[in-house]
PDB file of N, CA and C in Angstrom:
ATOM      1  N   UNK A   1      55.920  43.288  26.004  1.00  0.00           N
ATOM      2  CA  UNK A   1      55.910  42.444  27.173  1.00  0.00           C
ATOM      3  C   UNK A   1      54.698  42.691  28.058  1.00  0.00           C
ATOM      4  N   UNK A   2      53.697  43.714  28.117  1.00  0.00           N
ATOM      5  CA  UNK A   2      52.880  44.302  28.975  1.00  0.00           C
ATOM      6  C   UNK A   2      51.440  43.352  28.308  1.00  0.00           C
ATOM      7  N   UNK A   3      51.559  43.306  26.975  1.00  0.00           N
ATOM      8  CA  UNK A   3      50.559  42.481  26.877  1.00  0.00           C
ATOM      9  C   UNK A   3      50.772  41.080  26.658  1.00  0.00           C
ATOM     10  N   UNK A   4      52.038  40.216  27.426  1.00  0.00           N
ATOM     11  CA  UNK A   4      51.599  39.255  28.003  1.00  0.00           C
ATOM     12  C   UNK A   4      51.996  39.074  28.881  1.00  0.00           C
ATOM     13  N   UNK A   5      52.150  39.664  29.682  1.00  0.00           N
ATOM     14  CA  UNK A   5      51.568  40.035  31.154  1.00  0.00           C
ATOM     15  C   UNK A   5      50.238  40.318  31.807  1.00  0.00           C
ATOM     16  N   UNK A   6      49.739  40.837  30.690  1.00  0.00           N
ATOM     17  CA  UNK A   6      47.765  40.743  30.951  1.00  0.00           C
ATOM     18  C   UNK A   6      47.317  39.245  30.237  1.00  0.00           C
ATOM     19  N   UNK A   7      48.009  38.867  29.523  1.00  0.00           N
ATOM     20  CA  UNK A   7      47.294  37.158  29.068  1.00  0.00           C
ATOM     21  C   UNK A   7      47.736  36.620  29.926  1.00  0.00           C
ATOM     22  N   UNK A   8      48.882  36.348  30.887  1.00  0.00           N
ATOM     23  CA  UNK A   8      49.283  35.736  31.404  1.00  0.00           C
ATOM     24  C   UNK A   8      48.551  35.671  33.185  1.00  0.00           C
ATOM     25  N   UNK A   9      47.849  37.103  33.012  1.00  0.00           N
ATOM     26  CA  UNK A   9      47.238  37.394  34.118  1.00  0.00           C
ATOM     27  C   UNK A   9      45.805  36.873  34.039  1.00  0.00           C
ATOM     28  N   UNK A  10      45.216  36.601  32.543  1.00  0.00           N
ATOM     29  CA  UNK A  10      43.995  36.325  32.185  1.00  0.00           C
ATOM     30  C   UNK A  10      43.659  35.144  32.927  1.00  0.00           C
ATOM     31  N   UNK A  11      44.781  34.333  32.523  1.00  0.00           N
ATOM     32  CA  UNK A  11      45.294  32.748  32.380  1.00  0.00           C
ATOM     33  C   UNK A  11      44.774  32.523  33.838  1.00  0.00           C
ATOM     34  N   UNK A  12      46.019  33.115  34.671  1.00  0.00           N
ATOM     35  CA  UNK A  12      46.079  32.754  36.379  1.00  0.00           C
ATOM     36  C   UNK A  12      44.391  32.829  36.756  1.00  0.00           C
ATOM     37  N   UNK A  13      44.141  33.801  36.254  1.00  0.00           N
ATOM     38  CA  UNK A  13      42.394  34.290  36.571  1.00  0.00           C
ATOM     39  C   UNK A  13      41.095  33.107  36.092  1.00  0.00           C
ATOM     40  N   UNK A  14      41.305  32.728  35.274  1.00  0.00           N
ATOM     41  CA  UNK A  14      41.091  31.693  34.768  1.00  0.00           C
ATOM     42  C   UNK A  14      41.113  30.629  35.520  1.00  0.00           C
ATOM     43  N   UNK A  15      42.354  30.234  36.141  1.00  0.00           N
ATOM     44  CA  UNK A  15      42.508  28.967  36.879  1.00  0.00           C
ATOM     45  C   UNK A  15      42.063  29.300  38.065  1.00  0.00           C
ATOM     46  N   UNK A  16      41.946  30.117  38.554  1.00  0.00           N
ATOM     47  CA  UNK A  16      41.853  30.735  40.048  1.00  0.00           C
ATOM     48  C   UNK A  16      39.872  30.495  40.111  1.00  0.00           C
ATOM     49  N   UNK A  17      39.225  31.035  38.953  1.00  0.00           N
ATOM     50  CA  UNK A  17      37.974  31.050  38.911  1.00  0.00           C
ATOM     51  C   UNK A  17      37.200  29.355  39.088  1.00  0.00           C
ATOM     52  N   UNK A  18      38.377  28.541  37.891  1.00  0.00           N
ATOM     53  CA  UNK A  18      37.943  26.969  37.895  1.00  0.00           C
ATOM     54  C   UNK A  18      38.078  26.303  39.529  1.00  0.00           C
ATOM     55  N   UNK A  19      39.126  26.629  40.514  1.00  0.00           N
ATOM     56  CA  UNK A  19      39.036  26.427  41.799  1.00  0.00           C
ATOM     57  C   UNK A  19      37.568  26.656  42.194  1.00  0.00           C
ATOM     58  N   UNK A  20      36.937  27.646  42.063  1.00  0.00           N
ATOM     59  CA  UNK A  20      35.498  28.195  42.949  1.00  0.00           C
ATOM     60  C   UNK A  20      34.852  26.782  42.063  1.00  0.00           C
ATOM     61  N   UNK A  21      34.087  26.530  43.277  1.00  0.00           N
ATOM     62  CA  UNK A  21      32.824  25.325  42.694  1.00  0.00           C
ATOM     63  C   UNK A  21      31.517  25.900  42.065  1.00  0.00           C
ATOM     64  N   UNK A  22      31.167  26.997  42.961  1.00  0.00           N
ATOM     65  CA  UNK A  22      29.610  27.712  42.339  1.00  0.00           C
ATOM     66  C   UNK A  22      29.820  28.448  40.718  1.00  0.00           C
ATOM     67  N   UNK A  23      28.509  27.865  40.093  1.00  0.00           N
ATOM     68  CA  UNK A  23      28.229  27.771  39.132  1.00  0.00           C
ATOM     69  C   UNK A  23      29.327  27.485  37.959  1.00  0.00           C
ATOM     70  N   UNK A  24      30.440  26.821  38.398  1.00  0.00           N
ATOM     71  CA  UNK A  24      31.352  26.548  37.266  1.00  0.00           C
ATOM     72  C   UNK A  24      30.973  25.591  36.358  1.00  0.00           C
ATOM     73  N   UNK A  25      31.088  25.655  34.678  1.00  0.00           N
ATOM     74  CA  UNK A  25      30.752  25.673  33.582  1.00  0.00           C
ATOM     75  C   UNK A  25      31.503  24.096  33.237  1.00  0.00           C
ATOM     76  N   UNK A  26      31.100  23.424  32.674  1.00  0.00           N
ATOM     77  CA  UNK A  26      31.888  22.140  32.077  1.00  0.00           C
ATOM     78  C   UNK A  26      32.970  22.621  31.007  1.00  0.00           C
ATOM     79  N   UNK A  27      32.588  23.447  30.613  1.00  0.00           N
ATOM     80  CA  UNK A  27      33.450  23.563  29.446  1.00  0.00           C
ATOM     81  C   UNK A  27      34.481  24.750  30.138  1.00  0.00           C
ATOM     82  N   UNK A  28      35.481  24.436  29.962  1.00  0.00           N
ATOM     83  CA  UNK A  28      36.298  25.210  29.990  1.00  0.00           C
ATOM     84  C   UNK A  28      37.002  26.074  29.647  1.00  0.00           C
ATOM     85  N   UNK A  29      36.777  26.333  28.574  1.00  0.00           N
ATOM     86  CA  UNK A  29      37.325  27.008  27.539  1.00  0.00           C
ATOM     87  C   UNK A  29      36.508  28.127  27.415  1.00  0.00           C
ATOM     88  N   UNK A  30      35.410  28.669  27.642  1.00  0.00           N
ATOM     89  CA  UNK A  30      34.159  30.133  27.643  1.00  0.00           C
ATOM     90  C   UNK A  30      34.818  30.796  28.732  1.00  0.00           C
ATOM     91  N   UNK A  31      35.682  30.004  30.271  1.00  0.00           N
ATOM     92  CA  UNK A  31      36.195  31.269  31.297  1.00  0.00           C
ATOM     93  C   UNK A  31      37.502  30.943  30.762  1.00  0.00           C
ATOM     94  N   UNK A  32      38.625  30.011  30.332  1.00  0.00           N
ATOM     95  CA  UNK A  32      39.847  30.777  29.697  1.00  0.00           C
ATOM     96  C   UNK A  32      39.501  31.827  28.747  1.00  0.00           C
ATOM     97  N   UNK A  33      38.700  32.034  27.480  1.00  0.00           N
ATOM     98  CA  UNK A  33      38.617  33.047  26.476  1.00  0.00           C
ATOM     99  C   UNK A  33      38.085  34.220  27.221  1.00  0.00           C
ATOM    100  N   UNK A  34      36.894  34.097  28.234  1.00  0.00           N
ATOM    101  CA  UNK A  34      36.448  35.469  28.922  1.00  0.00           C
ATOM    102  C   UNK A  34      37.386  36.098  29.585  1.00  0.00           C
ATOM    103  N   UNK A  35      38.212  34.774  30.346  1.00  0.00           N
ATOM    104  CA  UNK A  35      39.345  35.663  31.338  1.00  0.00           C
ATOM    105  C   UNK A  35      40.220  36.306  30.765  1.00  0.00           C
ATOM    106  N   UNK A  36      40.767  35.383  29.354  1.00  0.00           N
ATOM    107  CA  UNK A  36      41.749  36.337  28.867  1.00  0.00           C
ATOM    108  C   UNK A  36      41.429  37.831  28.111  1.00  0.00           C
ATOM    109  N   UNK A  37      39.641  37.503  27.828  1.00  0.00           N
ATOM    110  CA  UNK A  37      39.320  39.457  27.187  1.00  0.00           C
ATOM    111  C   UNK A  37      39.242  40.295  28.123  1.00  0.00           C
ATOM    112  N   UNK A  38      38.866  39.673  29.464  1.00  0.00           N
ATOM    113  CA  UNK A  38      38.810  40.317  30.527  1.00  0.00           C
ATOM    114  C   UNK A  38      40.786  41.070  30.552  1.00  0.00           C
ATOM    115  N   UNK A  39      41.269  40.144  30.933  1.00  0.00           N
ATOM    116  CA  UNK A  39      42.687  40.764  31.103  1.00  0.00           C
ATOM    117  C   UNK A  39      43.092  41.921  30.140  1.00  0.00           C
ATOM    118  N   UNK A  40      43.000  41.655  28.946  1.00  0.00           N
ATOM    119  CA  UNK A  40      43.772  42.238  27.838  1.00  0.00           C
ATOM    120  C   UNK A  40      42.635  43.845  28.041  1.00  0.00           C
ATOM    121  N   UNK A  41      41.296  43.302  28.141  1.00  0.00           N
ATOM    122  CA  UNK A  41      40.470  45.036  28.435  1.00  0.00           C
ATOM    123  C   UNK A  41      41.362  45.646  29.885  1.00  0.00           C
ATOM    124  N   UNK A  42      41.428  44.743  30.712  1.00  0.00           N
ATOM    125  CA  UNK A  42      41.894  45.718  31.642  1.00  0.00           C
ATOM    126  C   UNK A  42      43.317  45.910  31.751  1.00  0.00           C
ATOM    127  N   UNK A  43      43.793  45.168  30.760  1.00  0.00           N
ATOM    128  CA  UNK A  43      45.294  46.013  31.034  1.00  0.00           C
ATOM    129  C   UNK A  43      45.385  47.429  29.915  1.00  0.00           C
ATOM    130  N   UNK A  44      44.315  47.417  29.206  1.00  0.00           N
ATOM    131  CA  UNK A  44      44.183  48.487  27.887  1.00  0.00           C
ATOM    132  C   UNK A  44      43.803  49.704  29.219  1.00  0.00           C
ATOM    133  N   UNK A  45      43.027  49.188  30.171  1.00  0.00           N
ATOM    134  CA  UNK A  45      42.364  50.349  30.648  1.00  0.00           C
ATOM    135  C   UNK A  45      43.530  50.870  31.628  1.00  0.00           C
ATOM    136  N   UNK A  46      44.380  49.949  32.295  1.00  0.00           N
ATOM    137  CA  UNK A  46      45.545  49.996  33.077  1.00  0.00           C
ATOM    138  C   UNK A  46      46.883  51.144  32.267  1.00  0.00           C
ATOM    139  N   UNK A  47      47.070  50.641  30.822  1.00  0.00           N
ATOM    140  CA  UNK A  47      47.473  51.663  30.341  1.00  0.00           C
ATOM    141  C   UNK A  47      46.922  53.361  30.188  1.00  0.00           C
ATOM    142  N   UNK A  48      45.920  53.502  29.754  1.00  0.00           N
ATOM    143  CA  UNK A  48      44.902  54.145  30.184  1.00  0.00           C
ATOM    144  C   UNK A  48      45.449  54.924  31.648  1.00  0.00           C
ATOM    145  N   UNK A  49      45.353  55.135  32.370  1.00  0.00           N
ATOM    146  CA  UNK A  49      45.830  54.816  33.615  1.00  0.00           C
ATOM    147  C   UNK A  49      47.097  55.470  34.261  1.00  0.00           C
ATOM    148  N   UNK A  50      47.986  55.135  32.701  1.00  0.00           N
ATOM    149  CA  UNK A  50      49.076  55.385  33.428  1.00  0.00           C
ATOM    150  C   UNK A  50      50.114  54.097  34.099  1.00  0.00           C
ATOM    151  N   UNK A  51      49.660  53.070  34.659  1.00  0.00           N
ATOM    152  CA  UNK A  51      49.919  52.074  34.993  1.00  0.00           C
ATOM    153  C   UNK A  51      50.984  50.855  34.484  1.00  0.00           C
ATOM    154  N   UNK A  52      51.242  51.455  33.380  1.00  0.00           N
ATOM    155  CA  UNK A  52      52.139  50.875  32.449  1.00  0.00           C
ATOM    156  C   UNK A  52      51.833  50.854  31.360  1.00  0.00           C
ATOM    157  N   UNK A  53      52.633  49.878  30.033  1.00  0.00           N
ATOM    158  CA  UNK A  53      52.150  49.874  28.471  1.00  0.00           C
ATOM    159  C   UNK A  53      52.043  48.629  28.634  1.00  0.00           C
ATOM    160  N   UNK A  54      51.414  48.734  26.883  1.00  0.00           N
ATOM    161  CA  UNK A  54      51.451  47.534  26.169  1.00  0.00           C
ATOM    162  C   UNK A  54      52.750  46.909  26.184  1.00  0.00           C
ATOM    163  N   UNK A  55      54.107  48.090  26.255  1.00  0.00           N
ATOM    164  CA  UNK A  55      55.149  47.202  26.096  1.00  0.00           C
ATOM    165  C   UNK A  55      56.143  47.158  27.294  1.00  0.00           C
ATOM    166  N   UNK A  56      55.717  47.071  28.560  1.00  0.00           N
ATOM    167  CA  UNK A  56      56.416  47.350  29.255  1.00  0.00           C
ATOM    168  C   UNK A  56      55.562  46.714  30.502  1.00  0.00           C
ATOM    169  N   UNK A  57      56.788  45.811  31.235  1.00  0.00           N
ATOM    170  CA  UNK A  57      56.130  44.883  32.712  1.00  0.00           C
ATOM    171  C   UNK A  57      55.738  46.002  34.035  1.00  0.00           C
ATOM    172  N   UNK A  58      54.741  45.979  34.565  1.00  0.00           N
ATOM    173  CA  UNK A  58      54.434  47.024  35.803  1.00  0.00           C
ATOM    174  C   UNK A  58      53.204  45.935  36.196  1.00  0.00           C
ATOM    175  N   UNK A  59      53.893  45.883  37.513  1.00  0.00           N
ATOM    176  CA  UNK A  59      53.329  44.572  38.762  1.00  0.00           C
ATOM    177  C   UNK A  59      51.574  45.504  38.919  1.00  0.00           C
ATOM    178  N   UNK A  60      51.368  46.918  38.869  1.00  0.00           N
ATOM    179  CA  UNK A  60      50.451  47.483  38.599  1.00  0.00           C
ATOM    180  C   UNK A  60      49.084  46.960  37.901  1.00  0.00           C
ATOM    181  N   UNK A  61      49.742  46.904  36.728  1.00  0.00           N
ATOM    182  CA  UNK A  61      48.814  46.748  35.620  1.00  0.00           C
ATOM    183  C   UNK A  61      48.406  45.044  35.849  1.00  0.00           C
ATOM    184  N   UNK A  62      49.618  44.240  36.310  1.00  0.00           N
ATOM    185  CA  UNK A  62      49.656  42.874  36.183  1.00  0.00           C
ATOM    186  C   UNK A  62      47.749  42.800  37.526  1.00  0.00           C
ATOM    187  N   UNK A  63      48.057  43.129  37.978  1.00  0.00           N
ATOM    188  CA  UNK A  63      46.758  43.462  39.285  1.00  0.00           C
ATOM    189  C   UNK A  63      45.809  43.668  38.734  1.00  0.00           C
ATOM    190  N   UNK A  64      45.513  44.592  38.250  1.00  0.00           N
ATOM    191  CA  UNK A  64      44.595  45.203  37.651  1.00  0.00           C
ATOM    192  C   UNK A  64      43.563  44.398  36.210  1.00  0.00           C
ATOM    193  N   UNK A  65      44.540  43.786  35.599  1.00  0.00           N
ATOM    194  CA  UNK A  65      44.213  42.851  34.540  1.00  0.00           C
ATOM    195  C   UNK A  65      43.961  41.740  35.298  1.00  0.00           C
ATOM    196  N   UNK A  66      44.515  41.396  36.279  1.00  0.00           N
ATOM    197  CA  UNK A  66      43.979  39.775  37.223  1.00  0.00           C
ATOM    198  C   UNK A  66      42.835  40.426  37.723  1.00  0.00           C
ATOM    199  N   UNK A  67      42.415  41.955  38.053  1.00  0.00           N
ATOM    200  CA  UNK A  67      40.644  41.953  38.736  1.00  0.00           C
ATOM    201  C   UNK A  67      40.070  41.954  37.988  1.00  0.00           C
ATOM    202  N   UNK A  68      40.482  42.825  36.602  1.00  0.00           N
ATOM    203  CA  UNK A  68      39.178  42.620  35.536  1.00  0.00           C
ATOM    204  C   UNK A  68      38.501  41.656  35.284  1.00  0.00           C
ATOM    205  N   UNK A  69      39.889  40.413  34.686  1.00  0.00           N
ATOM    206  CA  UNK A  69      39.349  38.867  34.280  1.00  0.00           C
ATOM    207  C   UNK A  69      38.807  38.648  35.355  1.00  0.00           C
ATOM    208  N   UNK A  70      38.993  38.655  36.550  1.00  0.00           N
ATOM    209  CA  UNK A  70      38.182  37.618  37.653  1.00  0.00           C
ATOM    210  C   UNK A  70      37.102  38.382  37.638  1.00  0.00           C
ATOM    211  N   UNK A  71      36.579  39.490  37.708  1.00  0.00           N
ATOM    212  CA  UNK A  71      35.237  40.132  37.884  1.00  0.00           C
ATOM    213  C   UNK A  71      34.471  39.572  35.990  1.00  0.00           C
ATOM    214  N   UNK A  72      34.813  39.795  35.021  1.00  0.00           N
ATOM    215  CA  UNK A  72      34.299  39.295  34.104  1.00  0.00           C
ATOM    216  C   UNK A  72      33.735  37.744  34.168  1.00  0.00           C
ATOM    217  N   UNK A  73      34.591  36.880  34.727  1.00  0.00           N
ATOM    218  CA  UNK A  73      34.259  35.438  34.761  1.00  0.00           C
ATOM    219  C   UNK A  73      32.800  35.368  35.876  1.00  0.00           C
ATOM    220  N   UNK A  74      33.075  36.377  36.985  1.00  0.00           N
ATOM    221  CA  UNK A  74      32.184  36.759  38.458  1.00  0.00           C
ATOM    222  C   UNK A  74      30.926  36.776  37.336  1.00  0.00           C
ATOM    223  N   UNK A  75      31.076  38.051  36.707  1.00  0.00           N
ATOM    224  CA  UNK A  75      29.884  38.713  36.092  1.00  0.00           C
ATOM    225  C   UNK A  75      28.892  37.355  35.356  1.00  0.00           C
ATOM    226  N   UNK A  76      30.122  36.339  34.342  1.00  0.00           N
ATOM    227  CA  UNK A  76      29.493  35.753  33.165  1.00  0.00           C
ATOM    228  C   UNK A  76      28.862  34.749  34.396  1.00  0.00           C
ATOM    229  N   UNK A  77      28.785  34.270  35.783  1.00  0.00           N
ATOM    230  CA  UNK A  77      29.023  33.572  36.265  1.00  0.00           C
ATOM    231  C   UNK A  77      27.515  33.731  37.519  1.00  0.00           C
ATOM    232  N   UNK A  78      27.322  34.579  37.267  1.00  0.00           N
ATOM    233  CA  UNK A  78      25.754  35.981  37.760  1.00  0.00           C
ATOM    234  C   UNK A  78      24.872  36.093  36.713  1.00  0.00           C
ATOM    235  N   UNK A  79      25.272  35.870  35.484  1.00  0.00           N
ATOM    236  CA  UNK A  79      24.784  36.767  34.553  1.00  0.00           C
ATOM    237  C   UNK A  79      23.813  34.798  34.194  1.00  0.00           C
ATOM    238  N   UNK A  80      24.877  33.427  34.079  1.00  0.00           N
ATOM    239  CA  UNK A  80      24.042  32.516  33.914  1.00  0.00           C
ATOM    240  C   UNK A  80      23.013  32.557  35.205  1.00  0.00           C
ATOM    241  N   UNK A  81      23.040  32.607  36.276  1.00  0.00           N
ATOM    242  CA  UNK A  81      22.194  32.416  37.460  1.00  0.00           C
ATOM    243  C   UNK A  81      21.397  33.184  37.305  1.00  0.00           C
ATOM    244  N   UNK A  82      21.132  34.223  36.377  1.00  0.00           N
ATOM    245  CA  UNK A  82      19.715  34.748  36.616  1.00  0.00           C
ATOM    246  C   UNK A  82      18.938  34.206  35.640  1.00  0.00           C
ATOM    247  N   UNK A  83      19.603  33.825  34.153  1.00  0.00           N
ATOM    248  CA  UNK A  83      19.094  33.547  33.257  1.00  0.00           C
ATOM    249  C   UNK A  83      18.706  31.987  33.345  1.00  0.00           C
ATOM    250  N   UNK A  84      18.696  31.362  34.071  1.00  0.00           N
ATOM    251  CA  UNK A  84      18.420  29.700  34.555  1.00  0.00           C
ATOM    252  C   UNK A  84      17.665  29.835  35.657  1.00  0.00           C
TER     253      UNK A  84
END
């Protein structure tokens, strides 16, 4: 259950990122797939942590996997603006 609770956190992150107007992408589908590697790395690291498992719900980890993805999408999202 813990890891979909980090996809599910990817997801929200995802939609939360398509709200922001700056530099958002036509395609949609490069920040659902980033957000969700984003999530699933940071709920690995959340376990890690202590924070909960792979198999087990902790509102913790659920946090933690929603900052990763949103800082990953941030990053991919910095990372086009310098390269353009």
């Amino acid at each position: 259950m813990g890891i979909v609770l980090w996809a599910a956190c990817g997801i929200a992150a995802a939609i939360v990122a398509r709200i922001v107007p700056v530099l958002r992408q036509t395609q949609w589908l490069s920040d659902v797939l980033l957000s969700l590697l984003g999530g699933v790395i940071g709920g690995v690291i959340a376990t890690v942590l202590d924070y909960g498992g792979w198999n087990e719900l902790d509102w913790r980890a659920g946090v933690f996997a929603f900052a990763c993805a949103l800082a990953f999408t941030g990053w991919m999202r910095v990372i086009k603006l310098r390269t353009s």
